[in-house]
PDB file of N, CA and C in Angstrom:
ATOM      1  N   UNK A   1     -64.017 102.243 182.781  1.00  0.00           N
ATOM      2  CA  UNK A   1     -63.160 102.946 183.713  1.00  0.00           C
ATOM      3  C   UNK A   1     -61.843 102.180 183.839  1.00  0.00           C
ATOM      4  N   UNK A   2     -60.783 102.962 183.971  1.00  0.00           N
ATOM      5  CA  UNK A   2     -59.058 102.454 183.966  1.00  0.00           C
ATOM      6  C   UNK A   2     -58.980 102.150 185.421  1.00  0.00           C
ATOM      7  N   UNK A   3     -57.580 101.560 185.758  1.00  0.00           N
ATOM      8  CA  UNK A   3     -57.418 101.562 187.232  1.00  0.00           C
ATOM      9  C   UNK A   3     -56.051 102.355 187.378  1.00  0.00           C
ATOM     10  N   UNK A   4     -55.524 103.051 187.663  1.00  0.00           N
ATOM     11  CA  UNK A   4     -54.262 103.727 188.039  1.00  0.00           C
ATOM     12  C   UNK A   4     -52.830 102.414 188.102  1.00  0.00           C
ATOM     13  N   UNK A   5     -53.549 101.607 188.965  1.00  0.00           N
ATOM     14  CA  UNK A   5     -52.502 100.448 189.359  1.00  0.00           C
ATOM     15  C   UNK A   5     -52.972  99.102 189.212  1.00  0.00           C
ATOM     16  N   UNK A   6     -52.101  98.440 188.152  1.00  0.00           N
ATOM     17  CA  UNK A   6     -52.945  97.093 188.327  1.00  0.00           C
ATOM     18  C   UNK A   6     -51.781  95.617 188.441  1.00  0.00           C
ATOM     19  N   UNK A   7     -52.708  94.581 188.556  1.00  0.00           N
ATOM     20  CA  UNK A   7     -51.953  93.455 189.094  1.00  0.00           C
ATOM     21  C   UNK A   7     -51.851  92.609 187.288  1.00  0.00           C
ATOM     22  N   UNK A   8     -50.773  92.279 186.519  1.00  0.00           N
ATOM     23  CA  UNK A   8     -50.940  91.108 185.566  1.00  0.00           C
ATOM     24  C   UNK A   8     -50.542  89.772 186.018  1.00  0.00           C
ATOM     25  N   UNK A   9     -50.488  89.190 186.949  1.00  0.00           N
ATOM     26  CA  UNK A   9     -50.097  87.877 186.992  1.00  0.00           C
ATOM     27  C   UNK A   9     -50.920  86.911 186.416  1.00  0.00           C
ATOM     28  N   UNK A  10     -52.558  87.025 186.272  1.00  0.00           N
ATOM     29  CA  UNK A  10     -53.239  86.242 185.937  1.00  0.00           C
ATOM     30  C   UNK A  10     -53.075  86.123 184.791  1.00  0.00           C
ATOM     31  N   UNK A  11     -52.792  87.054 183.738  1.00  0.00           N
ATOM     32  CA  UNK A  11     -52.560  87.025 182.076  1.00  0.00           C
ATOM     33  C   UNK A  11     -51.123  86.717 181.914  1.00  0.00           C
ATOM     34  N   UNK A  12     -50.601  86.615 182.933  1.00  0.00           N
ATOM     35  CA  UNK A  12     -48.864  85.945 182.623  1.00  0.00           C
ATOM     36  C   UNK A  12     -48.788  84.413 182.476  1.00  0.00           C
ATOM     37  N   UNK A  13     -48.571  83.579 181.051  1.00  0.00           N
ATOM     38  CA  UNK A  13     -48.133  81.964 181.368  1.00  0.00           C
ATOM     39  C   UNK A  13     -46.864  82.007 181.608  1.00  0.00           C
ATOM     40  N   UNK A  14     -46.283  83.081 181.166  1.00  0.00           N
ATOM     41  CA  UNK A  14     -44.889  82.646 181.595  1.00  0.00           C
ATOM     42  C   UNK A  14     -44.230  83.201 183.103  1.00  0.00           C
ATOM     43  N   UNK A  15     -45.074  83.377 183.954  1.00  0.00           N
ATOM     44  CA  UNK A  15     -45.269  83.985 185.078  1.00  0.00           C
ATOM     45  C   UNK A  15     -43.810  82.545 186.015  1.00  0.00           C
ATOM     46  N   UNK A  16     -42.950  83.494 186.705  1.00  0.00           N
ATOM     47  CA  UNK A  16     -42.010  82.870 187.363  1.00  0.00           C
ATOM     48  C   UNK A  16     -43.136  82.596 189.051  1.00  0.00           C
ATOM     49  N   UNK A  17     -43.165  81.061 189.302  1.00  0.00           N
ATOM     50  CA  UNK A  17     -44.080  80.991 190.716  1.00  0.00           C
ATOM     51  C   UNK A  17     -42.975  82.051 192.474  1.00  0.00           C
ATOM     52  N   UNK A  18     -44.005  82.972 192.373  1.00  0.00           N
ATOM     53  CA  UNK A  18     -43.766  84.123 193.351  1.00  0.00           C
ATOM     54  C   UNK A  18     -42.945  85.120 192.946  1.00  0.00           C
ATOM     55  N   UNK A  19     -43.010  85.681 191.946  1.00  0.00           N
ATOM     56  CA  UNK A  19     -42.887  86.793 190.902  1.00  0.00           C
ATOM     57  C   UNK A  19     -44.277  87.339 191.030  1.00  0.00           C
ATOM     58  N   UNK A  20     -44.221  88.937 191.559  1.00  0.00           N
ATOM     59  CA  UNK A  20     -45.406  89.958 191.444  1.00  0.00           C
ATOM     60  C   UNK A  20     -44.754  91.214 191.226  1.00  0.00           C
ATOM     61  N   UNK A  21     -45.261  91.671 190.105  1.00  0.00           N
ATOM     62  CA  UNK A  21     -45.023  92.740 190.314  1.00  0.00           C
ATOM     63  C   UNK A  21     -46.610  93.638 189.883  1.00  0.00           C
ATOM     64  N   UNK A  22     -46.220  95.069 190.082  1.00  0.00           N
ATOM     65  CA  UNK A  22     -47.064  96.274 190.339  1.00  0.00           C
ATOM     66  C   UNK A  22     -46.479  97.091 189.244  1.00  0.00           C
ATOM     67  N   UNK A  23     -47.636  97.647 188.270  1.00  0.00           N
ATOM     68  CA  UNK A  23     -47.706  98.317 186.943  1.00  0.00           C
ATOM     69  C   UNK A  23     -48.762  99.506 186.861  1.00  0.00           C
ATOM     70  N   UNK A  24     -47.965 100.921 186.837  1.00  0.00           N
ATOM     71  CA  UNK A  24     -48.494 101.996 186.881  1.00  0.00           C
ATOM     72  C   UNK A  24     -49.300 102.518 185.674  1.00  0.00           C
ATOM     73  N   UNK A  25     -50.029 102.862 185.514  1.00  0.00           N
ATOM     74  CA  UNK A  25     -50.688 103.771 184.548  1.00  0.00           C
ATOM     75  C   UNK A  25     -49.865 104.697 183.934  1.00  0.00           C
ATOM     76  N   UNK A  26     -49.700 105.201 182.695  1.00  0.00           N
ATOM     77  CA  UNK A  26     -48.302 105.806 182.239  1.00  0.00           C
ATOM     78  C   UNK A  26     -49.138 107.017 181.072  1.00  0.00           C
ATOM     79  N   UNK A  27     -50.390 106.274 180.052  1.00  0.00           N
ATOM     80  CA  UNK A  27     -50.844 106.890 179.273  1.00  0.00           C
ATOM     81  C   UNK A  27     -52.762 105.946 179.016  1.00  0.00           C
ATOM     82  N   UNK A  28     -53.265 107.092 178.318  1.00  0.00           N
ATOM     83  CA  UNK A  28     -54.630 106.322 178.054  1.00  0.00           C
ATOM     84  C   UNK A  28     -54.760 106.769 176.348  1.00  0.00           C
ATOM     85  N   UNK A  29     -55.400 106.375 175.532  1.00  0.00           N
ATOM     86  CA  UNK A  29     -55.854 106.535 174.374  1.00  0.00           C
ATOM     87  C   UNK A  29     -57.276 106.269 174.338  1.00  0.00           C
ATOM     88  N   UNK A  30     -57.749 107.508 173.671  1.00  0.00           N
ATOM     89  CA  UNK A  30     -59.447 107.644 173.802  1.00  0.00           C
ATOM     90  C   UNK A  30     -60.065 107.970 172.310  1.00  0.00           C
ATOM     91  N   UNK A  31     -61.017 106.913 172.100  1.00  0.00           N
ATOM     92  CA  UNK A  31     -61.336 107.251 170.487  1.00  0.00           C
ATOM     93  C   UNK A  31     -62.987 107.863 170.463  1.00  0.00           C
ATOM     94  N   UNK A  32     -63.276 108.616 169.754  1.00  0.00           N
ATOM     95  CA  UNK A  32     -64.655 108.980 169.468  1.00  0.00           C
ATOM     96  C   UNK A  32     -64.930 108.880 168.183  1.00  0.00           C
ATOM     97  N   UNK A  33     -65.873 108.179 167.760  1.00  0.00           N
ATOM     98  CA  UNK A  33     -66.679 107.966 166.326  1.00  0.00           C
ATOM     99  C   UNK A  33     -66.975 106.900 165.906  1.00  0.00           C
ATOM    100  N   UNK A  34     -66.553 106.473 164.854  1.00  0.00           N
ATOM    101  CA  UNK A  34     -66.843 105.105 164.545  1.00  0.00           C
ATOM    102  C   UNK A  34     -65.895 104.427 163.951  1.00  0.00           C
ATOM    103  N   UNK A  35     -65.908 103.404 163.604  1.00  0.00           N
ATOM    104  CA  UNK A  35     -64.521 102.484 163.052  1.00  0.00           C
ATOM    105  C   UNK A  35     -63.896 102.854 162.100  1.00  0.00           C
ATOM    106  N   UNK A  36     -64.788 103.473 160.698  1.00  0.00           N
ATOM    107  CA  UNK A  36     -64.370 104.172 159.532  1.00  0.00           C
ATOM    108  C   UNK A  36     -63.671 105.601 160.108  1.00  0.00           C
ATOM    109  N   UNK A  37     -64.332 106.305 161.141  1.00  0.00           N
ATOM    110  CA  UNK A  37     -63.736 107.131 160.930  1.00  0.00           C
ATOM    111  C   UNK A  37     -63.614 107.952 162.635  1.00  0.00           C
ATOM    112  N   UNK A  38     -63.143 108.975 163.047  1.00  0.00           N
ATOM    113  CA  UNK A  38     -62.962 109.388 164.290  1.00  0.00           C
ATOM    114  C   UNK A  38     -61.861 110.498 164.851  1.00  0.00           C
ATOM    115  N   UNK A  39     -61.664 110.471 166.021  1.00  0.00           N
ATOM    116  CA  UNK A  39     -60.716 112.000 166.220  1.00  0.00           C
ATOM    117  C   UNK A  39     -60.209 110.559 167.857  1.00  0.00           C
ATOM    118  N   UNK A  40     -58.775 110.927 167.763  1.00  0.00           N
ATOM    119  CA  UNK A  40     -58.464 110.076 169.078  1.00  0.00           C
ATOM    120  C   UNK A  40     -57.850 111.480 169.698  1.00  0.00           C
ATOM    121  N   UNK A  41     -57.471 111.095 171.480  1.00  0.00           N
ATOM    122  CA  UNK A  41     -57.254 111.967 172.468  1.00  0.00           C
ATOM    123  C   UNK A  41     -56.265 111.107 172.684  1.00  0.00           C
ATOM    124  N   UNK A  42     -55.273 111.877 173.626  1.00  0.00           N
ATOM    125  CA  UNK A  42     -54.481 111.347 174.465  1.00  0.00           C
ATOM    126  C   UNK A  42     -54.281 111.931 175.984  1.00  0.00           C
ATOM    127  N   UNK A  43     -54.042 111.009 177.031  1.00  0.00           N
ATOM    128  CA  UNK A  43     -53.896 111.402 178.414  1.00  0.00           C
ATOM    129  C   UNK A  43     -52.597 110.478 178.771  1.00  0.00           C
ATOM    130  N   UNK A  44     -51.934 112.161 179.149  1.00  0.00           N
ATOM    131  CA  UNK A  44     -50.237 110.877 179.387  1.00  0.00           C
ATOM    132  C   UNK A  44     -49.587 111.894 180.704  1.00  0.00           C
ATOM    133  N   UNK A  45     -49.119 110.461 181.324  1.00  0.00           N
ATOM    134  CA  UNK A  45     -48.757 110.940 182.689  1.00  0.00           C
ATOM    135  C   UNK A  45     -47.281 111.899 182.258  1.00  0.00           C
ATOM    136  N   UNK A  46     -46.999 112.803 183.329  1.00  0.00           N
ATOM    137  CA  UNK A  46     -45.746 114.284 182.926  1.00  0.00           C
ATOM    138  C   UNK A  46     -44.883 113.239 184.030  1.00  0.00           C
ATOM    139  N   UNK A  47     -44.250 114.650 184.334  1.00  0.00           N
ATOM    140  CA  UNK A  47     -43.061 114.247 185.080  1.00  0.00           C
ATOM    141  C   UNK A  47     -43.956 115.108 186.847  1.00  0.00           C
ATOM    142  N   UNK A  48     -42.775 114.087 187.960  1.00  0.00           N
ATOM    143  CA  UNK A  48     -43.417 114.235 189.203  1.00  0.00           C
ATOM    144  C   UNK A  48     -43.784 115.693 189.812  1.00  0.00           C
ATOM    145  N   UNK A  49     -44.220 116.357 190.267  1.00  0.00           N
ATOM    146  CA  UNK A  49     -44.606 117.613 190.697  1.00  0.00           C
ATOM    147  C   UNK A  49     -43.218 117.589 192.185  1.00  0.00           C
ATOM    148  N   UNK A  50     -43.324 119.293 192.498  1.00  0.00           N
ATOM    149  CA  UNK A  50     -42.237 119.168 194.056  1.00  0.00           C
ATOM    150  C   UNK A  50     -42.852 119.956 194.867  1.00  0.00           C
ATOM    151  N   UNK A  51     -44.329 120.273 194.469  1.00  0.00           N
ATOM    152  CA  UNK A  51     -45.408 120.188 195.621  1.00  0.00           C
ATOM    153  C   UNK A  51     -46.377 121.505 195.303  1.00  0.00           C
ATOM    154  N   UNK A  52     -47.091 121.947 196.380  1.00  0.00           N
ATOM    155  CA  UNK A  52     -48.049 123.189 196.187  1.00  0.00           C
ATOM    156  C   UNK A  52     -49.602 122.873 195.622  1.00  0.00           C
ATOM    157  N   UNK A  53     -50.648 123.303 194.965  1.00  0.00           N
ATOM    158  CA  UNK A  53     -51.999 122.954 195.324  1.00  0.00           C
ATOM    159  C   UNK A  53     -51.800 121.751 194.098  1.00  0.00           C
ATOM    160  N   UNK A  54     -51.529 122.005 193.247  1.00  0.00           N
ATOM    161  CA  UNK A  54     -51.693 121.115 192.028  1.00  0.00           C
ATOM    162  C   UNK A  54     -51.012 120.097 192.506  1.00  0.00           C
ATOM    163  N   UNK A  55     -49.988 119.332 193.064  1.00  0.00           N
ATOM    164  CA  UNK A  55     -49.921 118.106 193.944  1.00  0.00           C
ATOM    165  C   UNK A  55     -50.939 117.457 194.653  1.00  0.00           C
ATOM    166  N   UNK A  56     -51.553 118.619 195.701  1.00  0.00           N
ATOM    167  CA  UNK A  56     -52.479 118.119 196.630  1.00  0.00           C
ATOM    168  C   UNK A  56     -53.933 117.673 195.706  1.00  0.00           C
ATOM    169  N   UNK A  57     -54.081 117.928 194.589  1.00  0.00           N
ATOM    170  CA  UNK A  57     -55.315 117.590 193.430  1.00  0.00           C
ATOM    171  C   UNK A  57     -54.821 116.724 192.885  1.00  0.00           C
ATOM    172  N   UNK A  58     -53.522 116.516 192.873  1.00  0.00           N
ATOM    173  CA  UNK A  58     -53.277 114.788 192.255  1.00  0.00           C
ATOM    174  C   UNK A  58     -53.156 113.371 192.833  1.00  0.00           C
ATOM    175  N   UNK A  59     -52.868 113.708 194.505  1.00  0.00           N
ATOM    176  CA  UNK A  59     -53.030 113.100 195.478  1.00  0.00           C
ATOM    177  C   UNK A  59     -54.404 112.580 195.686  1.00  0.00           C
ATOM    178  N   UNK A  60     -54.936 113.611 195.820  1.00  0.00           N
ATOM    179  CA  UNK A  60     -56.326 113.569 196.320  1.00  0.00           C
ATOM    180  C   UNK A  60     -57.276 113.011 195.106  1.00  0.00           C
ATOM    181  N   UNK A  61     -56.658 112.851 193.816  1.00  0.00           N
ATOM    182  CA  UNK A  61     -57.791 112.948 192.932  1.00  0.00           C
ATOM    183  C   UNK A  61     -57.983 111.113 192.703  1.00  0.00           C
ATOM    184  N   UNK A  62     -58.633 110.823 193.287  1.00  0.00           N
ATOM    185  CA  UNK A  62     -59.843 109.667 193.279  1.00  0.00           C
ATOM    186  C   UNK A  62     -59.614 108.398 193.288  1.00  0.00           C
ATOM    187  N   UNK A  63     -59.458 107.356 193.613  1.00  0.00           N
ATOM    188  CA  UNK A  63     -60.077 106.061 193.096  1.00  0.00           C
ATOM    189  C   UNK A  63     -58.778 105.082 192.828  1.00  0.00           C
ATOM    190  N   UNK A  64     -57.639 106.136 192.413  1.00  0.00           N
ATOM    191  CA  UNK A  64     -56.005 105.092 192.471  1.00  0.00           C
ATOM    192  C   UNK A  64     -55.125 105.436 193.343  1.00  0.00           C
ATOM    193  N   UNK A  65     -55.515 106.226 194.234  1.00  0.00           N
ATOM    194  CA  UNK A  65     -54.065 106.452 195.169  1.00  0.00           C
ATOM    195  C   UNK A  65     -53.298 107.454 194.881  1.00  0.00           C
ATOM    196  N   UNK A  66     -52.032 107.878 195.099  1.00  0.00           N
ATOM    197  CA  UNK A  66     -51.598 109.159 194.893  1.00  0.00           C
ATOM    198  C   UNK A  66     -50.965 109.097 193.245  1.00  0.00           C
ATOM    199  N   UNK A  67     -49.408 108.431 193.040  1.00  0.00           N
ATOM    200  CA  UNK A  67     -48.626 107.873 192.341  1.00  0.00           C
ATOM    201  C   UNK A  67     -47.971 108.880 191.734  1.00  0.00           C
ATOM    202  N   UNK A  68     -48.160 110.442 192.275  1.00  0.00           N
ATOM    203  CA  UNK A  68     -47.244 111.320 191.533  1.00  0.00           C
ATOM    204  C   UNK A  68     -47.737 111.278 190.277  1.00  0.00           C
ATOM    205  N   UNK A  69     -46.763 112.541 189.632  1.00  0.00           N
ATOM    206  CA  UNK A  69     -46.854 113.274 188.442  1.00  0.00           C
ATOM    207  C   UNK A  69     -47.849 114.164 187.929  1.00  0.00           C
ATOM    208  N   UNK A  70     -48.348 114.820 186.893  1.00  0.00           N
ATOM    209  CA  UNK A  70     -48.886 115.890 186.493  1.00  0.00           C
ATOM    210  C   UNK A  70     -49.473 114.890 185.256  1.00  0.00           C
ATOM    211  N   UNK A  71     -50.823 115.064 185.142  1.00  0.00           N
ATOM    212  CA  UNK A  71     -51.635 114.336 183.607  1.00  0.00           C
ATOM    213  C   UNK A  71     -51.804 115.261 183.152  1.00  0.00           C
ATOM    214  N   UNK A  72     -51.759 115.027 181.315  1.00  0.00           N
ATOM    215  CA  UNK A  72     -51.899 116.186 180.492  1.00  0.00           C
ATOM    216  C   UNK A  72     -52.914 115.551 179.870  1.00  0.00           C
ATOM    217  N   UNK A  73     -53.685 116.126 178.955  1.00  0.00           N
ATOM    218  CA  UNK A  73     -55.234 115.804 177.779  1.00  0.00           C
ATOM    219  C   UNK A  73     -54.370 116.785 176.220  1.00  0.00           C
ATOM    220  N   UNK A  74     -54.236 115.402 175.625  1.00  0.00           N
ATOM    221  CA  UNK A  74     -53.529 116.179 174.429  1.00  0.00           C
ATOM    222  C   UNK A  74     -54.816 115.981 173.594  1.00  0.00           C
ATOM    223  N   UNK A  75     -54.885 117.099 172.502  1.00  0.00           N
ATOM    224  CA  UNK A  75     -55.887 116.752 171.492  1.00  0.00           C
ATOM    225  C   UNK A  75     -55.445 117.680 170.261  1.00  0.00           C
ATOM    226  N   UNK A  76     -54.727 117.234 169.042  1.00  0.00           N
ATOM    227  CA  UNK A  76     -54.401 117.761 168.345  1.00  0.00           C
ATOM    228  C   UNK A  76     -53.708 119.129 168.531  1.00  0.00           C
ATOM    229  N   UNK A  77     -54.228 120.229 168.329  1.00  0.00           N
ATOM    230  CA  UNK A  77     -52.761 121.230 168.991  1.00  0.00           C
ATOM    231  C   UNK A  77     -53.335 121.781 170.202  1.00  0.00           C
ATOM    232  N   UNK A  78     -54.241 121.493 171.118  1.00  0.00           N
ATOM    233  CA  UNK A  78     -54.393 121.879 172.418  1.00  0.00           C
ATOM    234  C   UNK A  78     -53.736 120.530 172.963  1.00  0.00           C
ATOM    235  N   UNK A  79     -52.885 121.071 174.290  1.00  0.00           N
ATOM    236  CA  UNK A  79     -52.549 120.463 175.543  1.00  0.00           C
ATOM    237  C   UNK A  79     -52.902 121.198 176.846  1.00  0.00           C
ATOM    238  N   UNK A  80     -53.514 120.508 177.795  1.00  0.00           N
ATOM    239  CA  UNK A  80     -53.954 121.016 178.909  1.00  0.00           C
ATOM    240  C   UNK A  80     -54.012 119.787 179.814  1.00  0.00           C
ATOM    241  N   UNK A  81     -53.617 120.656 181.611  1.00  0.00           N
ATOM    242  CA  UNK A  81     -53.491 119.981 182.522  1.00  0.00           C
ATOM    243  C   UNK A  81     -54.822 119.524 183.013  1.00  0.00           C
ATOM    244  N   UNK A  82     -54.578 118.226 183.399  1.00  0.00           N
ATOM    245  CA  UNK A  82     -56.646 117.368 184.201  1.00  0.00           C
ATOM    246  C   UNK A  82     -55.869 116.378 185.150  1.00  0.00           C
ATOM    247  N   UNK A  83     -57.253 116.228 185.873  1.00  0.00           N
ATOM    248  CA  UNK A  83     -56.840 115.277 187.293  1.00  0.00           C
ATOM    249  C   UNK A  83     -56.802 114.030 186.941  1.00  0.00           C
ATOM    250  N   UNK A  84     -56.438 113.234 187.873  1.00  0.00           N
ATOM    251  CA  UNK A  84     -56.164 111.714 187.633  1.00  0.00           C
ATOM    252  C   UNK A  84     -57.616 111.279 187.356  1.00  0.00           C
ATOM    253  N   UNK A  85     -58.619 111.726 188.509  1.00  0.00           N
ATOM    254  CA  UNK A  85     -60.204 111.405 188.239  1.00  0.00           C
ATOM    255  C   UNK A  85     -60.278 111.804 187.001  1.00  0.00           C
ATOM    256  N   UNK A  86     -60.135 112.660 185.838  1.00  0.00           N
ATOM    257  CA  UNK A  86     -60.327 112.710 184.167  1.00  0.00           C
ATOM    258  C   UNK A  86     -59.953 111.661 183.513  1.00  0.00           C
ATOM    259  N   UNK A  87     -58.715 111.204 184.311  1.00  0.00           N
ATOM    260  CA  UNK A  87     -57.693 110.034 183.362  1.00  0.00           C
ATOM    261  C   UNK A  87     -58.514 108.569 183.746  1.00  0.00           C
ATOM    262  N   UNK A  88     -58.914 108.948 184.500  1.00  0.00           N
ATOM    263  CA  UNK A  88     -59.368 107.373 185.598  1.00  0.00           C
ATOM    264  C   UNK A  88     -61.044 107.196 184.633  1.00  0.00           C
ATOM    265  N   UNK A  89     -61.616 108.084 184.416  1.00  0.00           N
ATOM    266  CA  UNK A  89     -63.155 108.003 183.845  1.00  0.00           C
ATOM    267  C   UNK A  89     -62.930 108.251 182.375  1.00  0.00           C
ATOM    268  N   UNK A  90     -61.919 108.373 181.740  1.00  0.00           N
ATOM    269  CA  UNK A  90     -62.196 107.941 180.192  1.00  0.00           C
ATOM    270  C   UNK A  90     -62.667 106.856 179.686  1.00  0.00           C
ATOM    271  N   UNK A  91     -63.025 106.783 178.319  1.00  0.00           N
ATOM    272  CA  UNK A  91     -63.313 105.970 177.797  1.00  0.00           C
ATOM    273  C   UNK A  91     -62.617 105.214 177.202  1.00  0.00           C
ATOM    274  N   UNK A  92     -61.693 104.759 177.601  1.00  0.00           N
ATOM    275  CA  UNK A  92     -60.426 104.068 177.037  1.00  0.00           C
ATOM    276  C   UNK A  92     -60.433 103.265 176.221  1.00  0.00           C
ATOM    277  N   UNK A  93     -59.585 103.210 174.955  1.00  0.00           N
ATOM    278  CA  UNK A  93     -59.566 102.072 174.316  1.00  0.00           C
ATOM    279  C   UNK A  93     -58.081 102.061 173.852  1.00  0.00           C
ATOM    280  N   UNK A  94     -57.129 102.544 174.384  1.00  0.00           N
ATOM    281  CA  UNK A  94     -55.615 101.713 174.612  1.00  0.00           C
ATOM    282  C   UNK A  94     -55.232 102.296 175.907  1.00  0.00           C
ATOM    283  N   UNK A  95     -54.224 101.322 176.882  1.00  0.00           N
ATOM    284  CA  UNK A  95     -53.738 101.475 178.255  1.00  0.00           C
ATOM    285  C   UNK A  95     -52.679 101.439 178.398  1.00  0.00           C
ATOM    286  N   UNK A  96     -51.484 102.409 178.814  1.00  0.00           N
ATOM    287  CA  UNK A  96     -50.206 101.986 178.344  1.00  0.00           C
ATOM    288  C   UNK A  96     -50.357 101.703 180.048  1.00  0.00           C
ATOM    289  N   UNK A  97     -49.002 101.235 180.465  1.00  0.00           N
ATOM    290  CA  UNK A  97     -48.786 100.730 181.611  1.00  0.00           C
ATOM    291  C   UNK A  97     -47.354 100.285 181.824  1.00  0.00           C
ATOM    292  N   UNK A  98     -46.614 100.759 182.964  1.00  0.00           N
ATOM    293  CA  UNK A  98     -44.984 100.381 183.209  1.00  0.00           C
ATOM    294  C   UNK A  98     -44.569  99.745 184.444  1.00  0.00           C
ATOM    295  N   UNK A  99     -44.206  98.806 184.137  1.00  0.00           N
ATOM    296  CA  UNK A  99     -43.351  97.811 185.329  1.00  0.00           C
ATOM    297  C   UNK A  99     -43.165  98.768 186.589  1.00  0.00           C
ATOM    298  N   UNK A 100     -43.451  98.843 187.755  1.00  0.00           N
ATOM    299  CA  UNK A 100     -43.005  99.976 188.854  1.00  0.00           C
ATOM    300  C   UNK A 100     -42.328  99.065 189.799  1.00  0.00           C
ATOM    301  N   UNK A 101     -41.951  98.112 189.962  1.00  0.00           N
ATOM    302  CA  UNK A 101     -41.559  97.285 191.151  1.00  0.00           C
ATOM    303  C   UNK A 101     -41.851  95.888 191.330  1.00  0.00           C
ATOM    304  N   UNK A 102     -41.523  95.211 191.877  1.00  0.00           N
ATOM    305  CA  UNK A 102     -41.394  94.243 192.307  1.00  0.00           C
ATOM    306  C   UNK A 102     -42.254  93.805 193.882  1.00  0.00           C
ATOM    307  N   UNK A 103     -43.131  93.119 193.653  1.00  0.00           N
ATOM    308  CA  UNK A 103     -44.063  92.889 195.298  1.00  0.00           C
ATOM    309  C   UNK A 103     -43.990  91.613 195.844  1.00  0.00           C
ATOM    310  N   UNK A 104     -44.128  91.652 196.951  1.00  0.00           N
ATOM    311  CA  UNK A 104     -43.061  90.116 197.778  1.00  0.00           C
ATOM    312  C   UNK A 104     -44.860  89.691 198.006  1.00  0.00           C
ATOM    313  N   UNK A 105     -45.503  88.142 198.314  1.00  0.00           N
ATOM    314  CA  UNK A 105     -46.157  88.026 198.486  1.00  0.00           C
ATOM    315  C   UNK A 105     -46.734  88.467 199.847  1.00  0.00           C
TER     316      UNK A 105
END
């Protein structure tokens, strides 16, 4: 399971002392099969929503908090919209992730 939001300071050596920052979930990469061979997925965050039910299902959807935007499930020539709880319970095996800010201790 992914986390929506996560902390890297511990994997930083070159970490400046009281430098934090906060790194959003952006995309997931999901593989099925075996090493020789397989079909990969993709789940990548859209652009922010400006409200109505499909907001309130991205808000609400599970386990990371709100963080905006619309997730898509790409898979070769289907694209279709899924909740953050879809993105959050893959089986991940790449995590993209983007700098969002700066956090004071």
């Amino acid at each position: 399971m992914c986390h929506q939001f996560i902390e890297l300071l511990i994997f930083s050596a070159r970490c400046i002392e009281g430098e934090k920052y906060e790194y959003r979930l952006l995309g997931v990469v999901e593989h099925s099969g075996s090493m020789r061979m397989g079909h990969y997925v993709a789940y990548v965050r859209g652009g922010e929503r400006s409200g109505g039910q499909a907001n309130k299902k991205e808000r609400g959807g599970g386990g990371g908090g709100g963080g905006g935007g619309v997730w898509y499930y790409a898979s070769d020539a289907s694209i279709r919209e899924v909740s953050l709880d879809d993105v959050l319970k893959s089986d991940a095996y790449i995590l993209f992730y983007e700098k969002i800010k700066q956090v004071s201790h």
